[in-house]
N, C-alpha and C. Protein backbone atom coordinates (compact mmCIF):
# COMPACT_ATOMS: atom_id res chain seq x y z
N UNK A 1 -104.86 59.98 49.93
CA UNK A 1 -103.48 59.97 50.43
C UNK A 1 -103.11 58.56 50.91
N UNK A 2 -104.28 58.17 51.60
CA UNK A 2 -103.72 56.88 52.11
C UNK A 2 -104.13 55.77 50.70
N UNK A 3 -104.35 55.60 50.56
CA UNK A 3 -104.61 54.73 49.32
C UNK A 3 -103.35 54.68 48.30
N UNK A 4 -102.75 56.40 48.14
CA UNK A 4 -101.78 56.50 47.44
C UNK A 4 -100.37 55.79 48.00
N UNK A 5 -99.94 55.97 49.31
CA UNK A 5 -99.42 55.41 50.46
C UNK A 5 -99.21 53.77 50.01
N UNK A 6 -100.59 52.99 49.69
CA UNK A 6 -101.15 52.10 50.11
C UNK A 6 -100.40 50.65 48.85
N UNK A 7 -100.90 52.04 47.26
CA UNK A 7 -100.45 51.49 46.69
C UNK A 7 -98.68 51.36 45.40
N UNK A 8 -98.48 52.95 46.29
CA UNK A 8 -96.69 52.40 46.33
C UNK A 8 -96.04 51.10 46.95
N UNK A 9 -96.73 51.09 48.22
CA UNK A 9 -96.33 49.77 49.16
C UNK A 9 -96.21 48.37 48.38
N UNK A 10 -97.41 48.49 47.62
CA UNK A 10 -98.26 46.96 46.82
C UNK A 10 -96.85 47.34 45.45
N UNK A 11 -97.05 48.39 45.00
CA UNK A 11 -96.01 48.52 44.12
C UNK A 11 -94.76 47.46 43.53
N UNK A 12 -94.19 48.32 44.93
CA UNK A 12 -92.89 47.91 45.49
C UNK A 12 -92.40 46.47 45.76
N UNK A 13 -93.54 45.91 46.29
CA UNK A 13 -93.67 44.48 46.44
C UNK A 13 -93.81 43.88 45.57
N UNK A 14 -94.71 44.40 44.43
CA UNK A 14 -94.69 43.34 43.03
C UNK A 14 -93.55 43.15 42.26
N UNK A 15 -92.84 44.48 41.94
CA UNK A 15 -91.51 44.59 41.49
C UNK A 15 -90.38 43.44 42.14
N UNK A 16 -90.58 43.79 43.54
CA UNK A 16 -89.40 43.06 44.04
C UNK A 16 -89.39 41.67 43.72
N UNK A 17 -91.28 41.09 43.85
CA UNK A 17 -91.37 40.01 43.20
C UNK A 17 -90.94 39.37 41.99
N UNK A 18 -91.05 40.31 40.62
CA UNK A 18 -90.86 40.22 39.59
C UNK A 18 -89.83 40.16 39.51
N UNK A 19 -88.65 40.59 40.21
CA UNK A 19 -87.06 40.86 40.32
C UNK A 19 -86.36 39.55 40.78
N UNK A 20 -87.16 39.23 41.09
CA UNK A 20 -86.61 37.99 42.08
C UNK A 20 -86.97 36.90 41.15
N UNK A 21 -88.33 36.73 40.69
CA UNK A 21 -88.31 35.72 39.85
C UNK A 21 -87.58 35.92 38.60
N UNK A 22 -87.77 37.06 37.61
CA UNK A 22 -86.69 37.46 36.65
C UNK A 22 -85.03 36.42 36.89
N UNK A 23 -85.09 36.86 38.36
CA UNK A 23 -83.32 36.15 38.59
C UNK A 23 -83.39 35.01 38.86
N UNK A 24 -84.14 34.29 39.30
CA UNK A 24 -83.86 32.68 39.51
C UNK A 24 -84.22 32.17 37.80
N UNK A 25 -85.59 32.98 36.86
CA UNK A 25 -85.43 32.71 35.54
C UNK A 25 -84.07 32.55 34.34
N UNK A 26 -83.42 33.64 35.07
CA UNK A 26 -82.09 34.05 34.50
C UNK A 26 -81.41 32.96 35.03
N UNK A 27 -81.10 32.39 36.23
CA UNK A 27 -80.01 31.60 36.54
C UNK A 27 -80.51 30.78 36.08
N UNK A 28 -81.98 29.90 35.72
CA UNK A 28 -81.88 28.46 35.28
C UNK A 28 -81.56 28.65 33.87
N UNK A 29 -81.65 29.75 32.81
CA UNK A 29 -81.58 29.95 31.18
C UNK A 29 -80.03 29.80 31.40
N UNK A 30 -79.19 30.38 32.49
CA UNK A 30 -77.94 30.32 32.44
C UNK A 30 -77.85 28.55 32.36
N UNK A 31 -78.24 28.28 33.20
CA UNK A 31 -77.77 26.57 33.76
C UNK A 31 -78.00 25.70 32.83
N UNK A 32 -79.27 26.03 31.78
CA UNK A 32 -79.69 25.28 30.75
C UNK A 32 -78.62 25.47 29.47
N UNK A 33 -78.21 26.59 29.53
CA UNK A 33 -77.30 27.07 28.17
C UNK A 33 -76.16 26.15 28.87
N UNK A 34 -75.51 26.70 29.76
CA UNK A 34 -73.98 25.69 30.15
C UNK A 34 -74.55 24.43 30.01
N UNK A 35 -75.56 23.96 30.38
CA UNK A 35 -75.74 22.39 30.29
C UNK A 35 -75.43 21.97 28.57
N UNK A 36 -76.51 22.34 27.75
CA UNK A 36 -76.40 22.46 26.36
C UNK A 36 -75.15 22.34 25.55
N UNK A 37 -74.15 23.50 26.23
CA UNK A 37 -72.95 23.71 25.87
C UNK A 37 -71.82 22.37 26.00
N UNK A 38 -71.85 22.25 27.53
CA UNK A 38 -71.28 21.11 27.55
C UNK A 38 -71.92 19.90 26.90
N UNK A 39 -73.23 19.82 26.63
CA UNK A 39 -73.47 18.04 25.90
C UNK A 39 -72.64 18.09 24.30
N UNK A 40 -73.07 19.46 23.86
CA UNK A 40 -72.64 19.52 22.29
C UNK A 40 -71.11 19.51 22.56
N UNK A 41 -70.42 20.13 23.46
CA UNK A 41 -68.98 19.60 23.52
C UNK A 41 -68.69 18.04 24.24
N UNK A 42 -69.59 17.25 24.55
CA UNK A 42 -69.30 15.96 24.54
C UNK A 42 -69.59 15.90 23.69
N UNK A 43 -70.46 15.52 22.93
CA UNK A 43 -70.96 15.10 21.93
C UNK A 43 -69.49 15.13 20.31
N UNK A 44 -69.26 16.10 20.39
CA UNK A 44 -68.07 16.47 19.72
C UNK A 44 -66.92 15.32 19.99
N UNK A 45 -66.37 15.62 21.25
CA UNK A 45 -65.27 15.34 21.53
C UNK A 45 -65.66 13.29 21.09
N UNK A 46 -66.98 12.77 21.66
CA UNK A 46 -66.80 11.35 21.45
C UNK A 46 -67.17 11.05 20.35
N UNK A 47 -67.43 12.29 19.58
CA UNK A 47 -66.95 11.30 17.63
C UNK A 47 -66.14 11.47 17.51
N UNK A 48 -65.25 12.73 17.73
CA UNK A 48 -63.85 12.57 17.11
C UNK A 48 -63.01 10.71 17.58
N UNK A 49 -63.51 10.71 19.07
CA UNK A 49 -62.90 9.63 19.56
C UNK A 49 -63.40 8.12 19.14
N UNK A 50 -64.15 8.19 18.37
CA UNK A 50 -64.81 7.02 17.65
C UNK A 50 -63.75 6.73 16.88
């Protein structure tokens, strides 16, 4: 019982871990794509302006 107790607890905690890193993973793939996005739209815009 207690063990069972013991290791919902440990569970719970890994998840939340995993959840948490999942989301800061997610926000930098976000930050890397907008970054990306915007160079290829510079990139664009200063040949046309060549």
């Amino acid at each position: 019982m207690y063990d069972e107790e013991l290791r919902k607890k440990e569970l719970k905690l890994l998840i939340k871990k995993k959840r948490k890193r999942e989301q800061r993973d997610w926000r930098l793939t976000m930050k890397r794509l907008k970054q990306f996005q915007n160079d290829s739209l510079n990139h664009k815009t200063s040949r046309t302006d060549r």
